[in-house]
N, C-alpha and C. Protein backbone atom coordinates (compact mmCIF):
# COMPACT_ATOMS: atom_id res chain seq x y z
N UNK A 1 -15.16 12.06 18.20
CA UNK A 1 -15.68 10.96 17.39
C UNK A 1 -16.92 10.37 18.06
N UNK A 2 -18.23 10.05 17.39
CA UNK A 2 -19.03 9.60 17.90
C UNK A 2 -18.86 8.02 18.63
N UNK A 3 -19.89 7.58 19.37
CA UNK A 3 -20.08 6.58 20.22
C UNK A 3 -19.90 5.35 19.40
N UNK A 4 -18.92 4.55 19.35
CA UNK A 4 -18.66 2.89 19.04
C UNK A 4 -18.85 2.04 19.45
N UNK A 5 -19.83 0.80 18.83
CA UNK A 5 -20.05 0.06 19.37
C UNK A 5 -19.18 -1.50 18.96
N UNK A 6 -19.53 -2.61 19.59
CA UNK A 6 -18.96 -3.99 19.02
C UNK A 6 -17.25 -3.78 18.87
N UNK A 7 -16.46 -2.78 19.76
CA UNK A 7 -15.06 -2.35 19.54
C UNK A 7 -14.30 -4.22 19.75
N UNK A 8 -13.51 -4.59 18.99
CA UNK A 8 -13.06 -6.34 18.64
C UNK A 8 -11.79 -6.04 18.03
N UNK A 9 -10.78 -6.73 19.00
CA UNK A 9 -9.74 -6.48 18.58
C UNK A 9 -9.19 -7.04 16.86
N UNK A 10 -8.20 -6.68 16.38
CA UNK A 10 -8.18 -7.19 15.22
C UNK A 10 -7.15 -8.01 14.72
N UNK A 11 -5.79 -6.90 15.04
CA UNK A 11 -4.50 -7.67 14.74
C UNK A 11 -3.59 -6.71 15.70
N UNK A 12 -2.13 -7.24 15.65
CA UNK A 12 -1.03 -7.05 16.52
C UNK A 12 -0.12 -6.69 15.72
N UNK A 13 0.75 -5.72 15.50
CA UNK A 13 2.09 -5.46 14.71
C UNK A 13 2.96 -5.38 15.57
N UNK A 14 3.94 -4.95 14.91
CA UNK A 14 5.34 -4.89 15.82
C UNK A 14 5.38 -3.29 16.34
N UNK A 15 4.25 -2.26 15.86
CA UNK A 15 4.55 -1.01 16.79
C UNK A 15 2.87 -0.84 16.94
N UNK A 16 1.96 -1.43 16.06
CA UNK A 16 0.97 -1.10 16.49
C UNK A 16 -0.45 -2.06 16.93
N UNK A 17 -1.13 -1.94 17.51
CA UNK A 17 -2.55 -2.75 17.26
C UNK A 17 -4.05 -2.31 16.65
N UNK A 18 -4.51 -2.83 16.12
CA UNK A 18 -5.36 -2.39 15.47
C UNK A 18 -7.11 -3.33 16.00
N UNK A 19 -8.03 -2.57 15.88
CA UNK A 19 -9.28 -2.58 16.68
C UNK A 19 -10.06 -2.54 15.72
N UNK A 20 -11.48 -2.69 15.43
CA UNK A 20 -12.45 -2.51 14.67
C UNK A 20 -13.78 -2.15 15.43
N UNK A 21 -14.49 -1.17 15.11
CA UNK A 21 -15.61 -0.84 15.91
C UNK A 21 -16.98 -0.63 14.48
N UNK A 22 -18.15 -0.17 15.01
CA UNK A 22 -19.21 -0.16 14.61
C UNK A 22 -19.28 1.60 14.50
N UNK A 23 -19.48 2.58 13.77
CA UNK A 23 -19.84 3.86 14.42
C UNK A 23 -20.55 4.30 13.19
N UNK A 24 -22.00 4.29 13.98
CA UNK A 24 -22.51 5.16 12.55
C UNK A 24 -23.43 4.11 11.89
N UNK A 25 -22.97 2.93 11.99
CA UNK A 25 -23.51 2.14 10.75
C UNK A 25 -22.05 1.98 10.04
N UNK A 26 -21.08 2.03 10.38
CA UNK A 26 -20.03 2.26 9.46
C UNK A 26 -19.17 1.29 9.91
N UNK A 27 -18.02 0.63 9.36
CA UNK A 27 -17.43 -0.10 10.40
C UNK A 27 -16.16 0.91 9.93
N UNK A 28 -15.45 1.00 10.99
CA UNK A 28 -14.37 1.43 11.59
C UNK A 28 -12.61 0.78 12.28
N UNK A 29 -12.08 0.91 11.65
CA UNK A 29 -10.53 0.62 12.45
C UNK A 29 -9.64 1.65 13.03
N UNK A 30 -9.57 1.13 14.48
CA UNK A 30 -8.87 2.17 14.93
C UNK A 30 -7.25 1.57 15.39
N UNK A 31 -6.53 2.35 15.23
CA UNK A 31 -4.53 1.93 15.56
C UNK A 31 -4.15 2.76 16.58
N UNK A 32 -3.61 1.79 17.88
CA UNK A 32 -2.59 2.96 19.04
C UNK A 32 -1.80 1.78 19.20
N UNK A 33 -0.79 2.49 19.78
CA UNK A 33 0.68 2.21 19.75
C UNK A 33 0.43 0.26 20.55
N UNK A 34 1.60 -0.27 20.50
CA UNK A 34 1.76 -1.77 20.69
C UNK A 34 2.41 -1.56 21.79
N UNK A 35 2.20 -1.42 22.53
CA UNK A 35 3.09 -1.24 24.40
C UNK A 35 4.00 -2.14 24.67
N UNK A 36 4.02 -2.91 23.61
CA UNK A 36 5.35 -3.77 23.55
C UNK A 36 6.80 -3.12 22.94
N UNK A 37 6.35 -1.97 21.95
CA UNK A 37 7.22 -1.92 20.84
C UNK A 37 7.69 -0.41 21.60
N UNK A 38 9.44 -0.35 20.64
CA UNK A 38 10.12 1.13 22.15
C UNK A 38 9.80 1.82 20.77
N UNK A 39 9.05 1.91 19.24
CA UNK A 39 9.22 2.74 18.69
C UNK A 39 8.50 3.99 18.97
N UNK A 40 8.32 5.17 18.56
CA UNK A 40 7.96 6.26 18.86
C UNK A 40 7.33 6.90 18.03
N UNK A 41 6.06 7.63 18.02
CA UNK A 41 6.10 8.37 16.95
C UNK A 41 5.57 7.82 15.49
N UNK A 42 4.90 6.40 15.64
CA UNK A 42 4.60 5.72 14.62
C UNK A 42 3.43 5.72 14.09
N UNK A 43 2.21 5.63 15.30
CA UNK A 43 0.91 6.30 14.91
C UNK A 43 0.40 7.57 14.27
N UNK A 44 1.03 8.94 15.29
CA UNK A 44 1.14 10.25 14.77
C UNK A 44 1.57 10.08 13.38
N UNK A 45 3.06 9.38 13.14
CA UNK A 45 3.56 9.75 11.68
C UNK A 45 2.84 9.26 10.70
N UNK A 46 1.90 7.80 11.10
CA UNK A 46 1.01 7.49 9.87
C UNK A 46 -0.18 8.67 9.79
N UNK A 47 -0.69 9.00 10.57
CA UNK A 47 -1.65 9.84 10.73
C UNK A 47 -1.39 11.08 9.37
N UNK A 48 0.06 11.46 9.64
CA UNK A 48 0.19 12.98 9.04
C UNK A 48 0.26 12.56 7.57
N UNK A 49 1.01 11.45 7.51
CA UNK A 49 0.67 10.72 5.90
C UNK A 49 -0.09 10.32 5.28
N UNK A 50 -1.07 9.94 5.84
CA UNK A 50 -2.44 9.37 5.48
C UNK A 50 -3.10 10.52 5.23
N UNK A 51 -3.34 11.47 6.20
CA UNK A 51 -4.13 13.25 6.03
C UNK A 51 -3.37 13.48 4.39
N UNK A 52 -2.31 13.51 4.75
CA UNK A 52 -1.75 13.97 2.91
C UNK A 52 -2.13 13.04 2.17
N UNK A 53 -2.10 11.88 1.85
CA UNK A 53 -2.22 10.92 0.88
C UNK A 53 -3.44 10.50 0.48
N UNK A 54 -4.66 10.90 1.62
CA UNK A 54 -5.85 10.66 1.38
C UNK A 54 -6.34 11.68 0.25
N UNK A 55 -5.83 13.24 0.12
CA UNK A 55 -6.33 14.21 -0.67
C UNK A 55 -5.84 13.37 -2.11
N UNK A 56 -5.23 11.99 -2.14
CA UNK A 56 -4.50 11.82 -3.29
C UNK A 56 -5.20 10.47 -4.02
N UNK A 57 -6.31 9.97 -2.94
CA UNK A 57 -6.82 9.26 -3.42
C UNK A 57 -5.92 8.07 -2.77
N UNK A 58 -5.32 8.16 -2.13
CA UNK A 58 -4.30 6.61 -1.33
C UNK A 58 -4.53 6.85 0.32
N UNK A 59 -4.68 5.05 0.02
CA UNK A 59 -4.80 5.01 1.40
C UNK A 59 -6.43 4.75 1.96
N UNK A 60 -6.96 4.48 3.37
CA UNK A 60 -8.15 4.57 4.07
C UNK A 60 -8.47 5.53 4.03
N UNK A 61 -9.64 5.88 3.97
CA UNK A 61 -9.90 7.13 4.52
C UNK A 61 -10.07 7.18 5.81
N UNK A 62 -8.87 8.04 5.99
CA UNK A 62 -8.84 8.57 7.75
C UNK A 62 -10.22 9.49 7.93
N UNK A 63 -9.77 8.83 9.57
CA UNK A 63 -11.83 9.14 10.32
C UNK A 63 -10.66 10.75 11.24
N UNK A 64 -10.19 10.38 11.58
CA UNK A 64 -9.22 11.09 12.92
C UNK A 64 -7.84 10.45 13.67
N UNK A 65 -6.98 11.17 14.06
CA UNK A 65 -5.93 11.08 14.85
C UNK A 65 -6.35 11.72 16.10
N UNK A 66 -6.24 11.34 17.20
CA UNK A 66 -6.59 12.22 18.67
C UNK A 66 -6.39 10.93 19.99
N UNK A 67 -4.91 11.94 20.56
CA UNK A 67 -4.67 11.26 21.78
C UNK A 67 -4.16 9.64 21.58
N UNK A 68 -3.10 9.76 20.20
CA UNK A 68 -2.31 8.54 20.21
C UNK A 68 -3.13 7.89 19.30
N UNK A 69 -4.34 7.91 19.24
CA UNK A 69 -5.04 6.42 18.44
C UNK A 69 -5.40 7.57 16.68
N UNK A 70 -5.47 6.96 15.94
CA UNK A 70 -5.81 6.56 14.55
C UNK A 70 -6.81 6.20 14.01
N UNK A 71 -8.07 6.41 13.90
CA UNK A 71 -9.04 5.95 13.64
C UNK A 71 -9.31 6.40 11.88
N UNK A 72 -9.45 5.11 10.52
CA UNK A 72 -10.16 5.50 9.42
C UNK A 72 -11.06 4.04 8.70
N UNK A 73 -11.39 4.38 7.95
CA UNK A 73 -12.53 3.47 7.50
C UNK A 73 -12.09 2.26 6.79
N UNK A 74 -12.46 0.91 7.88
CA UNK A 74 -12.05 -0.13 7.93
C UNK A 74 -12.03 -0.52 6.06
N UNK A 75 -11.29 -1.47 5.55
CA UNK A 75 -11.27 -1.74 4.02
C UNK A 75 -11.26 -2.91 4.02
N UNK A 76 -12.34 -3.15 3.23
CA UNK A 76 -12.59 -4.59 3.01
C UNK A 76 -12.08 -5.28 1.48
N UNK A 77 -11.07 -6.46 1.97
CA UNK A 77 -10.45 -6.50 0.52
C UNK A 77 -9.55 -7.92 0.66
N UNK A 78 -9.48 -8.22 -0.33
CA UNK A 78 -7.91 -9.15 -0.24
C UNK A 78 -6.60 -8.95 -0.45
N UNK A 79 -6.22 -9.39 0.37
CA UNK A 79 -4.41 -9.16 0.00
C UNK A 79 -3.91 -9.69 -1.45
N UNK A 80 -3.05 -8.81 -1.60
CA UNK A 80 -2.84 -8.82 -2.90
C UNK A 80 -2.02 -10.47 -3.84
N UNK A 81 -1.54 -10.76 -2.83
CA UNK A 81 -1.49 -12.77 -3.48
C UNK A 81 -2.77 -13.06 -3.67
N UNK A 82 -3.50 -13.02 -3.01
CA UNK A 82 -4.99 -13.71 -2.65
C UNK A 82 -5.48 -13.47 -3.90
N UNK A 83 -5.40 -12.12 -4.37
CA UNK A 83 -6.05 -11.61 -5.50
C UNK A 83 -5.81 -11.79 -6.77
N UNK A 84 -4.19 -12.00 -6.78
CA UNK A 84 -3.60 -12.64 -7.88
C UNK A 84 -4.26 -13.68 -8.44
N UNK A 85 -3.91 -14.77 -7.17
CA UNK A 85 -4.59 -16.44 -7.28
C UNK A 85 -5.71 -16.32 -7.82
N UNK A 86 -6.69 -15.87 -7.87
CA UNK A 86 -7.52 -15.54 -7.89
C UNK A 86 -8.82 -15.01 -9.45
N UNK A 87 -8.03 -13.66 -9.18
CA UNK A 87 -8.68 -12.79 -10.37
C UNK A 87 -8.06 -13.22 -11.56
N UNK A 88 -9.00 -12.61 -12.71
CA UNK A 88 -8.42 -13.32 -13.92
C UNK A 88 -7.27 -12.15 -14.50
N UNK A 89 -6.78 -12.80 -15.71
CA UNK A 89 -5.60 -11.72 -16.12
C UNK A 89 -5.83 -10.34 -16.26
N UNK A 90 -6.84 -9.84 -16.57
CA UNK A 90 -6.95 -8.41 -17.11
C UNK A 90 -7.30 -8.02 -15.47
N UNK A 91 -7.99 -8.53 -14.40
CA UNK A 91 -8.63 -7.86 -13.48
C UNK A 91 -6.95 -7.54 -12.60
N UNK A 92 -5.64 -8.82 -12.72
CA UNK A 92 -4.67 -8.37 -12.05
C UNK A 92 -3.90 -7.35 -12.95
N UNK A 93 -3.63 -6.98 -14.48
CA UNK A 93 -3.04 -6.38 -14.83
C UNK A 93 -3.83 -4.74 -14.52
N UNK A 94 -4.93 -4.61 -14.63
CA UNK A 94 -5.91 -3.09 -14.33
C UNK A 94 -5.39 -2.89 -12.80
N UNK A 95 -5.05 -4.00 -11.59
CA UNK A 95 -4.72 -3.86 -10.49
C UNK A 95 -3.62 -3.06 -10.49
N UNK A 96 -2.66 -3.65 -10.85
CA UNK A 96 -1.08 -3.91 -11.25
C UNK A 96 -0.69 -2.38 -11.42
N UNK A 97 -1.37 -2.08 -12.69
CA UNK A 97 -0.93 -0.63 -13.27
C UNK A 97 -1.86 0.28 -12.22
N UNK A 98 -2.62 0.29 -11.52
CA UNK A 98 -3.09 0.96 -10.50
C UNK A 98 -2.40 1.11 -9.11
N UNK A 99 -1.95 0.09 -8.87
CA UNK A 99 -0.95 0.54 -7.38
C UNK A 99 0.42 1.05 -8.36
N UNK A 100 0.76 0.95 -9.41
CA UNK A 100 2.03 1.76 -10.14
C UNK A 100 1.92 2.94 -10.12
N UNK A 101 0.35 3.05 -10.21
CA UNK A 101 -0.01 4.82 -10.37
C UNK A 101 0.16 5.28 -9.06
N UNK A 102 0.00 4.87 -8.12
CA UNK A 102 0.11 5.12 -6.61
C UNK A 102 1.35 5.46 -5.85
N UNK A 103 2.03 4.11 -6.64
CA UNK A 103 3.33 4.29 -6.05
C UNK A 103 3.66 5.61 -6.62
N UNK A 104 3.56 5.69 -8.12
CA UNK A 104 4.18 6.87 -8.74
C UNK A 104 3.91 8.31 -7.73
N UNK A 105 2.56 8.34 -7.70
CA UNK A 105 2.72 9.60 -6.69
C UNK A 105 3.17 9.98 -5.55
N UNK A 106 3.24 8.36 -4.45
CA UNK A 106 4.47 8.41 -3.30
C UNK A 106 5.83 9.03 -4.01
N UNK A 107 6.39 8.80 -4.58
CA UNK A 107 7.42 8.86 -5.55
C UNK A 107 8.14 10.53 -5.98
N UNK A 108 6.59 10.68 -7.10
CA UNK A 108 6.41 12.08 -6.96
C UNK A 108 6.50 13.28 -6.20
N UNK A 109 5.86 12.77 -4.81
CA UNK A 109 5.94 14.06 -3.40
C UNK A 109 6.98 13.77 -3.05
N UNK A 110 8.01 12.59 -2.81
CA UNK A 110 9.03 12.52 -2.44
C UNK A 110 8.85 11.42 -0.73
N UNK A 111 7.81 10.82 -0.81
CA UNK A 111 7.92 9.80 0.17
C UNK A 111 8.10 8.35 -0.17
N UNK A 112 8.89 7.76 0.55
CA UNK A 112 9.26 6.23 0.86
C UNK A 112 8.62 5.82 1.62
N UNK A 113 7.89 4.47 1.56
CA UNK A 113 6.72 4.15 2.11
C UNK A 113 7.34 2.42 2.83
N UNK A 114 8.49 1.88 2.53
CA UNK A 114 9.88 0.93 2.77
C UNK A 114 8.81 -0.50 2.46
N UNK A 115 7.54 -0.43 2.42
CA UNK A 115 7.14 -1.85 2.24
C UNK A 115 6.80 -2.64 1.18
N UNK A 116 6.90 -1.87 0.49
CA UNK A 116 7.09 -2.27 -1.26
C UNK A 116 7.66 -3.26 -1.84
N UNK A 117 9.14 -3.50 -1.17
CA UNK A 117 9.43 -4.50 -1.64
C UNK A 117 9.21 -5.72 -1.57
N UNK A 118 7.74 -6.11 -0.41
CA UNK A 118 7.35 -7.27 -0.19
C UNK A 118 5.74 -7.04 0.13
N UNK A 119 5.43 -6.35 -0.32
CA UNK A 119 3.71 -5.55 0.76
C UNK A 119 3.07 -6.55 0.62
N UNK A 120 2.97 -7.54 0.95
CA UNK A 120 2.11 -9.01 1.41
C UNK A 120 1.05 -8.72 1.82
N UNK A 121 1.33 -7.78 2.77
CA UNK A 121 0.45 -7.26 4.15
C UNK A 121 -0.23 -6.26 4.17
N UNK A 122 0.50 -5.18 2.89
CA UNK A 122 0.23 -4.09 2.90
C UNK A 122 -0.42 -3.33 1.66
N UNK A 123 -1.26 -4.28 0.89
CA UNK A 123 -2.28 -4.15 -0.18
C UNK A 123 -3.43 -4.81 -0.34
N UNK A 124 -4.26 -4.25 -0.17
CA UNK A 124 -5.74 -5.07 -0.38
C UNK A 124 -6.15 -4.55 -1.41
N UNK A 125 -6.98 -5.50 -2.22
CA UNK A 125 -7.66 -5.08 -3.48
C UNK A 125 -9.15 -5.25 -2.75
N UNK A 126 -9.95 -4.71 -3.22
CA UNK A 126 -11.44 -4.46 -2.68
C UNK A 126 -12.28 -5.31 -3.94
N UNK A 127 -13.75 -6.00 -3.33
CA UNK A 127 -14.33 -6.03 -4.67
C UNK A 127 -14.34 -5.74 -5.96
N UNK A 128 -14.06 -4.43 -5.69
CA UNK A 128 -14.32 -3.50 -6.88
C UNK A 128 -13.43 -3.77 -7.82
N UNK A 129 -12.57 -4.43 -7.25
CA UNK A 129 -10.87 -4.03 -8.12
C UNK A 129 -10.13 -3.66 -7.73
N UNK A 130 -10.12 -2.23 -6.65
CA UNK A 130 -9.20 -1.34 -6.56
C UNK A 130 -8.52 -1.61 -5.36
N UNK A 131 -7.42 -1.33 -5.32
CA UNK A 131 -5.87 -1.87 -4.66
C UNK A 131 -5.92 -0.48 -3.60
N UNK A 132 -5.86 -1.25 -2.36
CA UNK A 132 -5.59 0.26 -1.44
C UNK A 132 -4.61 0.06 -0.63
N UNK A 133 -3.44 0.71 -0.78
CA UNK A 133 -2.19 0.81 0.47
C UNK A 133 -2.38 0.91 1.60
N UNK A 134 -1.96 0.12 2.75
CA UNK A 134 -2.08 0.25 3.93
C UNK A 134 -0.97 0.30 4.63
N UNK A 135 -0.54 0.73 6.20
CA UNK A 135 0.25 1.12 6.76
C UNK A 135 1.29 1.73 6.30
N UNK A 136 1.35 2.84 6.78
CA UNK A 136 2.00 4.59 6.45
C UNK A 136 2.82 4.70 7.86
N UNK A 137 3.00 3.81 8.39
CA UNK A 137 3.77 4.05 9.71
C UNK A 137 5.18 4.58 9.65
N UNK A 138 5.76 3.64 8.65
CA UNK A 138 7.44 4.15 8.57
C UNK A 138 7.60 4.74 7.68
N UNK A 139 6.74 5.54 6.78
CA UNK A 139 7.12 6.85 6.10
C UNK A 139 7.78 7.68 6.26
N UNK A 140 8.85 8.19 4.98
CA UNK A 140 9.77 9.18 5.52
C UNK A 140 10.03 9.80 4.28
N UNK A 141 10.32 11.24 4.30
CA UNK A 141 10.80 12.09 3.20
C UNK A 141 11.87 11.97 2.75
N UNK A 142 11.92 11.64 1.33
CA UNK A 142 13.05 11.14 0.73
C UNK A 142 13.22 11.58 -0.26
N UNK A 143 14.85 12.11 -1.02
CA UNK A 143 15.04 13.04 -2.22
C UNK A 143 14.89 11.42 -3.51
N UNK A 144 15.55 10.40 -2.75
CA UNK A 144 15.41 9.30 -4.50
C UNK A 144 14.46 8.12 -3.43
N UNK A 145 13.27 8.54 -3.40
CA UNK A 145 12.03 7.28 -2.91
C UNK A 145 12.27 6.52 -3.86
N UNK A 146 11.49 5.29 -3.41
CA UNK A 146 11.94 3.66 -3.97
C UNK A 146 10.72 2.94 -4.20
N UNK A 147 9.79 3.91 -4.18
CA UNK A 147 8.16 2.50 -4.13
C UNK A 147 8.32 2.00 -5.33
N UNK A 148 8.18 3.03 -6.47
CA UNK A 148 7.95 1.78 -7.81
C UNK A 148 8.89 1.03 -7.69
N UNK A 149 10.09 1.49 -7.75
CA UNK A 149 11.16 0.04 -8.11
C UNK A 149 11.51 -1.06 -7.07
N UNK A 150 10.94 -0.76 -6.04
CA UNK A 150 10.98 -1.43 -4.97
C UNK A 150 9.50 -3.09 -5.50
N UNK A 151 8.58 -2.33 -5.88
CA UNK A 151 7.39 -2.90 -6.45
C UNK A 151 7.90 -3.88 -7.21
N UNK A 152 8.93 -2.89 -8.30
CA UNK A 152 9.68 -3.94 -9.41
C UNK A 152 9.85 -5.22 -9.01
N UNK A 153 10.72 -4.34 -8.35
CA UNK A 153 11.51 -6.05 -7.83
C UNK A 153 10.83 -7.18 -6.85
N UNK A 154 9.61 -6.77 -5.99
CA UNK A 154 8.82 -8.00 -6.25
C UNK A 154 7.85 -8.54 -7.02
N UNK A 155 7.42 -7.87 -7.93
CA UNK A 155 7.30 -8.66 -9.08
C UNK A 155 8.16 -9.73 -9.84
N UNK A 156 9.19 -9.04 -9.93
CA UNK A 156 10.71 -10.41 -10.37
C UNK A 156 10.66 -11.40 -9.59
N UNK A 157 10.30 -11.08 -7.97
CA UNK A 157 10.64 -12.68 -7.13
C UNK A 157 10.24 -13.34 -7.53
N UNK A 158 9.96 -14.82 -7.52
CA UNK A 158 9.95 -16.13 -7.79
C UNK A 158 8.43 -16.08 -6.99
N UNK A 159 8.11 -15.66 -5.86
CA UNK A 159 7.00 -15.58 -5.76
C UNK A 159 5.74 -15.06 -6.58
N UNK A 160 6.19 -14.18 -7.18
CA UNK A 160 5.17 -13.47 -7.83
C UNK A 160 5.02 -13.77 -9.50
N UNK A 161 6.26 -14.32 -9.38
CA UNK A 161 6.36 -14.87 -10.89
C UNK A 161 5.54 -16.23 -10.69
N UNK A 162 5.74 -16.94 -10.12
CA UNK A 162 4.73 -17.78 -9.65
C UNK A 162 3.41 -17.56 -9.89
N UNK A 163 3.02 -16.82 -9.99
CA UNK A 163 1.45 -16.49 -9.74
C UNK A 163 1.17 -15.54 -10.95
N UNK A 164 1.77 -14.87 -11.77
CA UNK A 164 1.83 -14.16 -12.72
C UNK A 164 1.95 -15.21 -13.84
N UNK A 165 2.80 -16.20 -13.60
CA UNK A 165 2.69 -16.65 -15.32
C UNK A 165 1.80 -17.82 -15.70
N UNK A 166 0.94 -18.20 -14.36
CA UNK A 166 -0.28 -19.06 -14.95
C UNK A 166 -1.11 -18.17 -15.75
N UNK A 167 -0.92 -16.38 -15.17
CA UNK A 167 -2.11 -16.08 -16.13
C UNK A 167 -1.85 -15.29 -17.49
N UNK A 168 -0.67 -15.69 -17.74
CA UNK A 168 -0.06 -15.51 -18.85
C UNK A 168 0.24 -13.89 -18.81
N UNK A 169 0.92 -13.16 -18.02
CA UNK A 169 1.73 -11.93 -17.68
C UNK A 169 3.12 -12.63 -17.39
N UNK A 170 3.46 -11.50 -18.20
CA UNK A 170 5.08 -12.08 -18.56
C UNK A 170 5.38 -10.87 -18.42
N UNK A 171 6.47 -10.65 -17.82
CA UNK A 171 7.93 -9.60 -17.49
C UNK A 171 9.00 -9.80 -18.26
N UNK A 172 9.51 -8.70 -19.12
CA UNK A 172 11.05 -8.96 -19.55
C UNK A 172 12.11 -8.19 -18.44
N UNK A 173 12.28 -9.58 -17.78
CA UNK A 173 13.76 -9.06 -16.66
C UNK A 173 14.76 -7.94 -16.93
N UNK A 174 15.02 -7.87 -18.33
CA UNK A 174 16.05 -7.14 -18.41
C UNK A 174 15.56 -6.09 -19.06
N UNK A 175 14.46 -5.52 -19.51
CA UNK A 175 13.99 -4.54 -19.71
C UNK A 175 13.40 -3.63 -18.29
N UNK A 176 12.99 -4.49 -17.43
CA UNK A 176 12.34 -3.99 -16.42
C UNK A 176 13.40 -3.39 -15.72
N UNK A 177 14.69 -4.01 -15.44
CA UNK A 177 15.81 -3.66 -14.90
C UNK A 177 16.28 -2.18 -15.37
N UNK A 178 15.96 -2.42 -17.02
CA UNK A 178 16.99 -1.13 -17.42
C UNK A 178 15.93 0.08 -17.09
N UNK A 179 14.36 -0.24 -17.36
CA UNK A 179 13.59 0.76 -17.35
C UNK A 179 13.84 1.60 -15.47
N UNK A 180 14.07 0.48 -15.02
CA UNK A 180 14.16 0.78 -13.43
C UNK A 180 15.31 1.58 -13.11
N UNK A 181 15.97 1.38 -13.61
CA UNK A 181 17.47 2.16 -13.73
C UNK A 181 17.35 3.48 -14.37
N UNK A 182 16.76 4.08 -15.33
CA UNK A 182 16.64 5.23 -15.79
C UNK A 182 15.03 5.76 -15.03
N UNK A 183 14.34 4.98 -14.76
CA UNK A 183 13.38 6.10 -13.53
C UNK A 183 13.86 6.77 -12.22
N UNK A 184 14.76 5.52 -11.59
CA UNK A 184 15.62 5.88 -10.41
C UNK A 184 16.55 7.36 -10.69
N UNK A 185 16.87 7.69 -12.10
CA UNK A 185 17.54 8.57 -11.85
C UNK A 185 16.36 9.98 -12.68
N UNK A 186 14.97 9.61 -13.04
CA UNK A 186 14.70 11.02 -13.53
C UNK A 186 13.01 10.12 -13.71
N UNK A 187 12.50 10.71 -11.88
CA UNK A 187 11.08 10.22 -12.01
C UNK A 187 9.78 11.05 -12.69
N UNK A 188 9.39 10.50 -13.69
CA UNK A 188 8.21 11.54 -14.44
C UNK A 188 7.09 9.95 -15.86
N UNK A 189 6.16 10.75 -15.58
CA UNK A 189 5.23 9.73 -16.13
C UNK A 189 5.91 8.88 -17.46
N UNK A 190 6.78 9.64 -17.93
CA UNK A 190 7.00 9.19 -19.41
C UNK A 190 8.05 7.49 -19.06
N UNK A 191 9.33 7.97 -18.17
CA UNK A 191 9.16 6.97 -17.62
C UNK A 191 8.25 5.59 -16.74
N UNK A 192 7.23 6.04 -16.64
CA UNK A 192 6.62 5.16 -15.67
C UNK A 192 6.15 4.63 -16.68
N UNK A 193 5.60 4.79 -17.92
CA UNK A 193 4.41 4.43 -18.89
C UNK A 193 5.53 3.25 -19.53
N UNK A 194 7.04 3.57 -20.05
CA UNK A 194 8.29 3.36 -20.49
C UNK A 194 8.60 1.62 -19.43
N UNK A 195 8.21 1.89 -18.02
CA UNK A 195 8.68 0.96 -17.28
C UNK A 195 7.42 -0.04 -17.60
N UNK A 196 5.94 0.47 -17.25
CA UNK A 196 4.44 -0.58 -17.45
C UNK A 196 4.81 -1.17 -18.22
N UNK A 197 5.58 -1.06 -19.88
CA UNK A 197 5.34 -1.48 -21.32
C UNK A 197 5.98 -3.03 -21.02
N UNK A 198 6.70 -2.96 -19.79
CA UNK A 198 7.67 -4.36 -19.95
C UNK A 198 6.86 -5.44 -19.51
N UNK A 199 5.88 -4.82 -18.76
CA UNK A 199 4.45 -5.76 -18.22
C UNK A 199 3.77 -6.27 -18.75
């Protein structure tokens, strides 16, 4: 990887830390392990998920993995409350059904991504609009993955309903439930389109 400059730390997790550098003209984030944390194996495993998920259009685009650290292209964006508060109705519903499409394809390959059911932390929407998933650390191959309905159900919290029905997006609870219940057992677009409609 070429020469970085202005390297500034950024943030602290519970397995990893994360850095921001200059390279290129580009700005850059790089992730190695939290020398606090006994987990193992958490950088590498985002690494190998991100390499796959990037051909998918999810995710940073990864710069490189080499020698523990993680390096891909820093994303500039707001977290996804922020954006709620924020953007007007159509800009969160075009959001909305866009990380659905995302999840759907975690879903699809058969990975669980476990932060879904609260990703506070773990969605930025960019200027543009577009919603990009972050941290792939505790990814794992799974025969019944959980992102969309995991998604579901924070949408239902009280938090998010909160912030959804000033802008007049309304959920039917018990449609969303049942739609969630028949994707869980047979995941394919027709359902997913079947689950959006309750949105």
């Amino acid at each position: 990887m070429p020469s970085s400059r202005n390297r500034e730390f950024l943030a602290r997790g519970r397995r990893g830390i994360i850095y921001t550098s200059v390279v290129r003209g580009k700005k850059i984030a790089s992730k190695e392990k939290n020398p606090d944390s006994a987990a193992r194996g958490r950088i590498r495993n985002e690494a190998r998920y991100l390499r796959l998920l990037n051909t998918h259009g999810i995710g940073p685009r990864m710069v490189r993995y080499h020698d523990g650290k993680l390096s891909y292209v820093f994303v500039e964006g707001t977290p996804i409350l922020g954006f709620i508060a924020q953007a007007s109705r159509k800009q969160v519903i075009t959001a909305l059904r866009q990380i659905f499409q995302q999840l759907f394809i975690l879903d699809s390959l058969g990975i669980t991504k476990r932060e879904m059911g609260r990703p506070v932390k773990h969605i930025l929407v960019t200027k543009t609009g577009k919603p990009v998933l972050l941290d792939f650390e505790r990814c794992y191959p799974s025969r019944k993955p959980k992102n969309v309905t995991q998604f579901c159900m924070f949408l239902l919290s009280p938090r998010m309903q909160g912030l959804l029905q000033p802008k007049e997006i309304r959920i039917s609870r018990s449609k969303l439930l049942s739609a969630c219940r028949e994707y869980k057992h047979a995941i394919s677009p027709l359902l997913l389109r079947k689950l959006l409609s309750c949105i």
